[in-house]
Protein backbone atom coordinates (compact mmCIF):
# COMPACT_ATOMS: atom_id res chain seq x y z
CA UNK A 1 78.84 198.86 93.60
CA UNK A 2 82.50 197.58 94.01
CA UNK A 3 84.23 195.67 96.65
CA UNK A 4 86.89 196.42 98.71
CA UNK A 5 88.59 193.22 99.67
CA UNK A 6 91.67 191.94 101.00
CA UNK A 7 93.08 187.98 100.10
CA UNK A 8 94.38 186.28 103.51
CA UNK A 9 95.67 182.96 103.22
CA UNK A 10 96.57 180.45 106.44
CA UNK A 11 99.36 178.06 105.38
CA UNK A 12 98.14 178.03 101.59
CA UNK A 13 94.44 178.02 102.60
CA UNK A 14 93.01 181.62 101.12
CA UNK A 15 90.27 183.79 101.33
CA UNK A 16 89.01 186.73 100.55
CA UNK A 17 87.92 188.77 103.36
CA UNK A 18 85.00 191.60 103.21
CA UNK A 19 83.48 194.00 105.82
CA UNK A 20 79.92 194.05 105.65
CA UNK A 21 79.29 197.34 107.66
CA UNK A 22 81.14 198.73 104.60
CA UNK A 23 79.96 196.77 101.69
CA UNK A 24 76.54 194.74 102.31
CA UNK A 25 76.44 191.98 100.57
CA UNK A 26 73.25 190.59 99.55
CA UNK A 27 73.78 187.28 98.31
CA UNK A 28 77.09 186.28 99.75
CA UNK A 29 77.03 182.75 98.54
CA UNK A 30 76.94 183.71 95.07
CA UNK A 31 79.75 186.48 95.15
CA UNK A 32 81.40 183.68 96.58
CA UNK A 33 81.24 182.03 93.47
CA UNK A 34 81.93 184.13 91.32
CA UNK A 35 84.77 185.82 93.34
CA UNK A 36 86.64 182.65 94.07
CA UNK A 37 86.82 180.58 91.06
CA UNK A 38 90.50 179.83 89.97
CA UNK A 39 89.89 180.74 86.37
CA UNK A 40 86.94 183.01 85.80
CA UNK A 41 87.49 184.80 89.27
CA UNK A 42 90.19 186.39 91.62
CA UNK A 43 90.74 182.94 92.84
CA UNK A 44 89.98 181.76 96.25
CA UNK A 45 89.22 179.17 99.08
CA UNK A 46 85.86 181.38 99.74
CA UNK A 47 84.94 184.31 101.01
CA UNK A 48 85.08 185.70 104.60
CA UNK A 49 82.84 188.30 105.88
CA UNK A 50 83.70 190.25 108.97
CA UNK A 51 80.78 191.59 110.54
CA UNK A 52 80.39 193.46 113.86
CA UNK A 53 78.11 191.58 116.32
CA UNK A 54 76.02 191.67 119.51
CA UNK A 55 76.77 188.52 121.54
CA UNK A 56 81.35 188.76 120.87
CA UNK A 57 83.82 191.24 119.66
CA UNK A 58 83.12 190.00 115.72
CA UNK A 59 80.89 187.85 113.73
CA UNK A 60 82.39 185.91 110.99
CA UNK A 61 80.88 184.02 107.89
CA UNK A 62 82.40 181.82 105.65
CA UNK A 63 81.49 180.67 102.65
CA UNK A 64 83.14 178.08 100.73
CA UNK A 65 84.24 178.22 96.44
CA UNK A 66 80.77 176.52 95.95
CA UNK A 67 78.38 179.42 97.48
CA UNK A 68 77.78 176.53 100.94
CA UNK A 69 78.17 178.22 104.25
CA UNK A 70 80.80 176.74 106.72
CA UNK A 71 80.07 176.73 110.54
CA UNK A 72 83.69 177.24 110.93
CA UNK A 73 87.60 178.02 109.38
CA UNK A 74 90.35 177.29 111.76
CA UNK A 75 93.04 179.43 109.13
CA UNK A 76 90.37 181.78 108.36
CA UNK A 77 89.63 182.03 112.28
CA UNK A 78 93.64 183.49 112.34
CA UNK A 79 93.53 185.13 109.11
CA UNK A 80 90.11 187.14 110.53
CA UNK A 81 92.07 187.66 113.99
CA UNK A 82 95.10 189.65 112.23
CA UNK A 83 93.11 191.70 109.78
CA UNK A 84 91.07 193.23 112.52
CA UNK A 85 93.52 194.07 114.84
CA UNK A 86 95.88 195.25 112.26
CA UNK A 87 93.39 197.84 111.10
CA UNK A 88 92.80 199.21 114.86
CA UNK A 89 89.26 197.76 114.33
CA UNK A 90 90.48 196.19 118.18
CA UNK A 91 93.61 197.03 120.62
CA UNK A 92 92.47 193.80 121.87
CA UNK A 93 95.10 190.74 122.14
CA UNK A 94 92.52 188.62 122.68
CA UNK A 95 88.82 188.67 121.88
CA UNK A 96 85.88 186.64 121.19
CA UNK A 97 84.84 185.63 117.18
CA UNK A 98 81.46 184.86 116.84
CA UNK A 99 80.36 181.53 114.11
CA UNK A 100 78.13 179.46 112.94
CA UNK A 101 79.93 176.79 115.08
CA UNK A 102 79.63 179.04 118.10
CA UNK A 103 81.88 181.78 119.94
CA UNK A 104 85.90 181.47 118.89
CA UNK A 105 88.72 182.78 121.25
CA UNK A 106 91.48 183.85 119.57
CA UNK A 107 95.12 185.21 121.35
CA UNK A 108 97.57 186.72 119.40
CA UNK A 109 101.07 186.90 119.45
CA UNK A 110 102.49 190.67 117.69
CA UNK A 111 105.96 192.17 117.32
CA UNK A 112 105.37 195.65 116.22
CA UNK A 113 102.39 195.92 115.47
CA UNK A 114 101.71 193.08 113.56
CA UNK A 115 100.31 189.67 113.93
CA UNK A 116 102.98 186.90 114.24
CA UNK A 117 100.90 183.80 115.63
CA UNK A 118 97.36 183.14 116.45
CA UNK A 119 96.03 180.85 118.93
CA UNK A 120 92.37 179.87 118.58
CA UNK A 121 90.29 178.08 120.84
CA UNK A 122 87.95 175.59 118.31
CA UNK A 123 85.76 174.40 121.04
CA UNK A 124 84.45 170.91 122.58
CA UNK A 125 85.11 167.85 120.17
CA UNK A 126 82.12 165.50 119.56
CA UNK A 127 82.62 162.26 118.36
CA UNK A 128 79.11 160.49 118.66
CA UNK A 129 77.56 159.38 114.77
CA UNK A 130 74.34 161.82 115.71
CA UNK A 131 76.93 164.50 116.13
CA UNK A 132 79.09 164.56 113.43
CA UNK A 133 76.64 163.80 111.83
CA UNK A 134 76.96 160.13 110.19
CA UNK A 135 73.78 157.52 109.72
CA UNK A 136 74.29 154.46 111.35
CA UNK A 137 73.94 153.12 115.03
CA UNK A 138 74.93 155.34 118.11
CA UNK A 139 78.99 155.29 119.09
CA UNK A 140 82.36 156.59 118.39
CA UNK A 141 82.83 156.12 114.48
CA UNK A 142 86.65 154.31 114.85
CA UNK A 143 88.25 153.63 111.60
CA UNK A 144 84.70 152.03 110.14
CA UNK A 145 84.73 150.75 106.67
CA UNK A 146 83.31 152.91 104.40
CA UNK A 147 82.13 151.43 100.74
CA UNK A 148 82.60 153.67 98.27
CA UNK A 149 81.73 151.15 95.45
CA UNK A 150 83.08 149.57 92.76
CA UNK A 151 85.13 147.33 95.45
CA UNK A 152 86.55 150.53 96.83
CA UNK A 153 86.17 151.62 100.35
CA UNK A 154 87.96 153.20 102.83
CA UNK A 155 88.10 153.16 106.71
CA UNK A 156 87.39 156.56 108.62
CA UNK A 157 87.24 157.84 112.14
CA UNK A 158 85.03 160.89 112.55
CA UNK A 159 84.79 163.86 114.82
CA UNK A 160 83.45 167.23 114.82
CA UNK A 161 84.90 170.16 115.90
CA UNK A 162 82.32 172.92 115.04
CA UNK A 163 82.13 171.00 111.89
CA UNK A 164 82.57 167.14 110.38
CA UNK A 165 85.62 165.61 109.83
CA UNK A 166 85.96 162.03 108.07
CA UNK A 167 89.59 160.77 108.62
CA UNK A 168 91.41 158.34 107.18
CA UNK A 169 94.65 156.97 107.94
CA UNK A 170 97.38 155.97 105.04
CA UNK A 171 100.64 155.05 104.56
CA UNK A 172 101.94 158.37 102.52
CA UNK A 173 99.11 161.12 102.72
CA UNK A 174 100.61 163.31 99.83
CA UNK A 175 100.20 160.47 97.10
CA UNK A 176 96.66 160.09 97.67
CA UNK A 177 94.49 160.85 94.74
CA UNK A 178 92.16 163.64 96.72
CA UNK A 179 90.23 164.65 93.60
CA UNK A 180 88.91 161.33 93.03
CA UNK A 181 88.42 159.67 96.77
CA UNK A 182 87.17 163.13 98.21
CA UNK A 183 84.47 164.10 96.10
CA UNK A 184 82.80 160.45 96.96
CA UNK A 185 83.55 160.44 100.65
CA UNK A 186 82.64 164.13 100.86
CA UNK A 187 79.01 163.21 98.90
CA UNK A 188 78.59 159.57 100.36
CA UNK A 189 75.41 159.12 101.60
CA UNK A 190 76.57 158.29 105.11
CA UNK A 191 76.95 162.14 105.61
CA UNK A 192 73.66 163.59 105.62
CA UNK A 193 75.66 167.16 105.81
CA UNK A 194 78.75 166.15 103.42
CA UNK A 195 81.90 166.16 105.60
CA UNK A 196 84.95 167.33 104.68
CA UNK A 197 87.86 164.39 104.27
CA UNK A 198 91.01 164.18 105.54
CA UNK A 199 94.15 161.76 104.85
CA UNK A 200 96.58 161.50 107.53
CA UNK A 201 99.88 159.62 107.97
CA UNK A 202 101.12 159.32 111.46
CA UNK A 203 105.05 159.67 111.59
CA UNK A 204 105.54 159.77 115.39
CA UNK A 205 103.49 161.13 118.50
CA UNK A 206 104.24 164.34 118.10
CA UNK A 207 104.09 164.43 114.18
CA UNK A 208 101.93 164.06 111.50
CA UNK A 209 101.26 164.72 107.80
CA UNK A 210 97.91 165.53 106.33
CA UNK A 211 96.31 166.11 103.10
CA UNK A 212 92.46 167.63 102.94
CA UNK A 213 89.30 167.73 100.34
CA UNK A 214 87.43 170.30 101.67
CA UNK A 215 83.84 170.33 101.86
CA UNK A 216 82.33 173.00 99.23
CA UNK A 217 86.23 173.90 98.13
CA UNK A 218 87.74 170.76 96.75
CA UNK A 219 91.89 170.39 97.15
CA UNK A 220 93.21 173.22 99.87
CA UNK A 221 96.63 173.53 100.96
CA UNK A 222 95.52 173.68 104.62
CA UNK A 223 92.75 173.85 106.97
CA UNK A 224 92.52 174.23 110.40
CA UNK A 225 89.78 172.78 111.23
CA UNK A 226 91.01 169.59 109.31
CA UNK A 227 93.88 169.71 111.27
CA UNK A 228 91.73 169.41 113.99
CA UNK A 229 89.82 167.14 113.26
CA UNK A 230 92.64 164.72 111.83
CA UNK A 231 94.49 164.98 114.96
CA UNK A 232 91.60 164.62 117.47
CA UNK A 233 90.97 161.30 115.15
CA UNK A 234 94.71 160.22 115.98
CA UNK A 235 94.49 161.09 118.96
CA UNK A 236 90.79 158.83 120.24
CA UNK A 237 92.43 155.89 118.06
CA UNK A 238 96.44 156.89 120.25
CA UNK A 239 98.33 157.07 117.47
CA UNK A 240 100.00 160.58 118.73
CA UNK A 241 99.71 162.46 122.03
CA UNK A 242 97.60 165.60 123.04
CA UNK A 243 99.81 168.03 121.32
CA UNK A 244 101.17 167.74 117.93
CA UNK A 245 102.30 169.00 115.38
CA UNK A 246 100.40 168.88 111.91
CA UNK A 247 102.70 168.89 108.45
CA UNK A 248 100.38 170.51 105.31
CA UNK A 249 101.86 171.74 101.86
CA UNK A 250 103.23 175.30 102.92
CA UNK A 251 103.84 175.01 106.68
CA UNK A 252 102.96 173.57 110.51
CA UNK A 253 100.13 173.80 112.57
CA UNK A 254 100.19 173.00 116.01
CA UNK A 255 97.11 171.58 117.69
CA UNK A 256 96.21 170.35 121.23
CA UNK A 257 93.67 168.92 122.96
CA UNK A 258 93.98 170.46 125.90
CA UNK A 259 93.11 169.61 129.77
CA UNK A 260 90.29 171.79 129.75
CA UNK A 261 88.37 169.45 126.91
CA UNK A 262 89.05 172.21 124.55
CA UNK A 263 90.88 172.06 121.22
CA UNK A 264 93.63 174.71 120.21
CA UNK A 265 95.43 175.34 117.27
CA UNK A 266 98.35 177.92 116.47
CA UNK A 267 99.24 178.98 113.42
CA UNK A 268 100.40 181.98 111.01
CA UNK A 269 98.52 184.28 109.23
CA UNK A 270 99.21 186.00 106.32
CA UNK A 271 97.88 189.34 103.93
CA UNK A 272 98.39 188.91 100.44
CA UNK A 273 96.87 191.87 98.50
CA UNK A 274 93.74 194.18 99.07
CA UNK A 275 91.57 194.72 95.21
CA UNK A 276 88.38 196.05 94.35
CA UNK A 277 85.88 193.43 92.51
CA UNK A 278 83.30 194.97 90.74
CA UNK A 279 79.22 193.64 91.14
């Protein structure tokens, strides 16, 4: 059987994006794979399934380049909002995403037809250790020294927003060396779950510049999630205010913590190419 599927990228971060009710897929984590590797593949992030589902307007799955399932994608979250209603699978402007990490509002912003912005609500934070989750004793996790061995370590702040975050703040976030810190934070042994890892460098209170290693993907150009994360980690140590803006390699994402306790981020979305990948 072949694939129909279409590559959606948010700010850099890209992934292919399948409907089940057209193509089930029975072993989506190795498709994943196969499909996304940079070389041997059509090159991706992951894969993204859109599903229809019986508790919100769609179900989405992610999985990541390494076949692991993600509770949630904050780009493919916006990616997953503009495919559907671009293909009049919804007339909706907003509507209800169904994840791992829980049910994911999403409002769009069109001009003729097409999706310009979308605004996604990521949920609750949770900063407690159990949640995140991190071993240790019970409390916030605030810029704790991490030892990474061979006299290395680092100091993160941790949060989860549907899933965990390890943060750490530097003085230039693009010079970091991601694909040798990450792996080891990602795989420390302090993150029964893996986390993904985020460096962040604060510029002012409404700004701020981050680099990610992505748990199960390595290097991306963008998550929103991360972005998330990283700025709800700025934000419990007040290094920037309840809105802000956060810099990545091909563009902005804007996230706030809003008064409701809920976090929101707004962002672009973006179709590349649809292809057919033969199984």
């Amino acid at each position: 059987m072949s694939i129909e599927f279409t590559k959606m990228h948010g700010l850099g971060n890209d992934y292919f994006y399948i409907e089940t009710s057209k193509y089930p897929i029975a072993d989506p984590a190795e498709l994943s794979r196969q499909m996304s590797h940079r070389h041997l593949g059509a090159g991706s992030d992951g894969i993204i399934l859109v599903s229809p589902s019986d508790k919100a307007d769609f179900a989405m799955r992610i999985f990541n380049a390494d076949g692991s399932e993600a509770e949630t994608c904050g780009n493919g979250i916006r990616c997953f909002a503009k495919y559907v209603y671009e293909r009049k699978m919804t007339s909706k402007k907003e509507f209800v995403i169904d994840t791992l990490a829980g049910p994911n509002r999403v409002t769009l912003t069109t001009d003729n037809g097409k999706v310009v912005t979308v605004r996604s609500n990521m949920g609750k934070p949770r900063f407690e250790r159990s949640e995140i989750p991190m071993l240790g004793p019970e409390g916030r996790v605030l810029e704790e020294e991490l030892d990474l061995g061979n006299g290395q370590s680092v100091k993160v702040t941790c949060a989860n927003i549907g899933n965990p975050h390890a943060v750490i703040f530097v003085e230039d976030a693009t010079t970091v060396p991601l694909t040798e810190l990450g792996p080891r934070i990602e795989r420390h042994r302090s993150f029964p779950k893996r986390t993904n890892v985020e460096f962040v460098t604060v510029r002012d209170r409404q700004n701020m510049v981050m680099r990610i290693w992505e748990r199960g993907s390595g290097v991306t150009m963008a998550s929103g999630s991360g972005s998330c994360g990283s700025a709800l980690a700025a934000m419990i140590t007040n290094r920037v205010d309840r809105r802000v803006n956060v810099h990545l390699v091909y563009g902005t994402l804007t996230i706030e913590w809003a008064e409701d306790g809920y976090v929101y981020q707004e962002g672009p979305a973006t179709e590349v190419f649809t292809g057919v990948w033969p199984s």
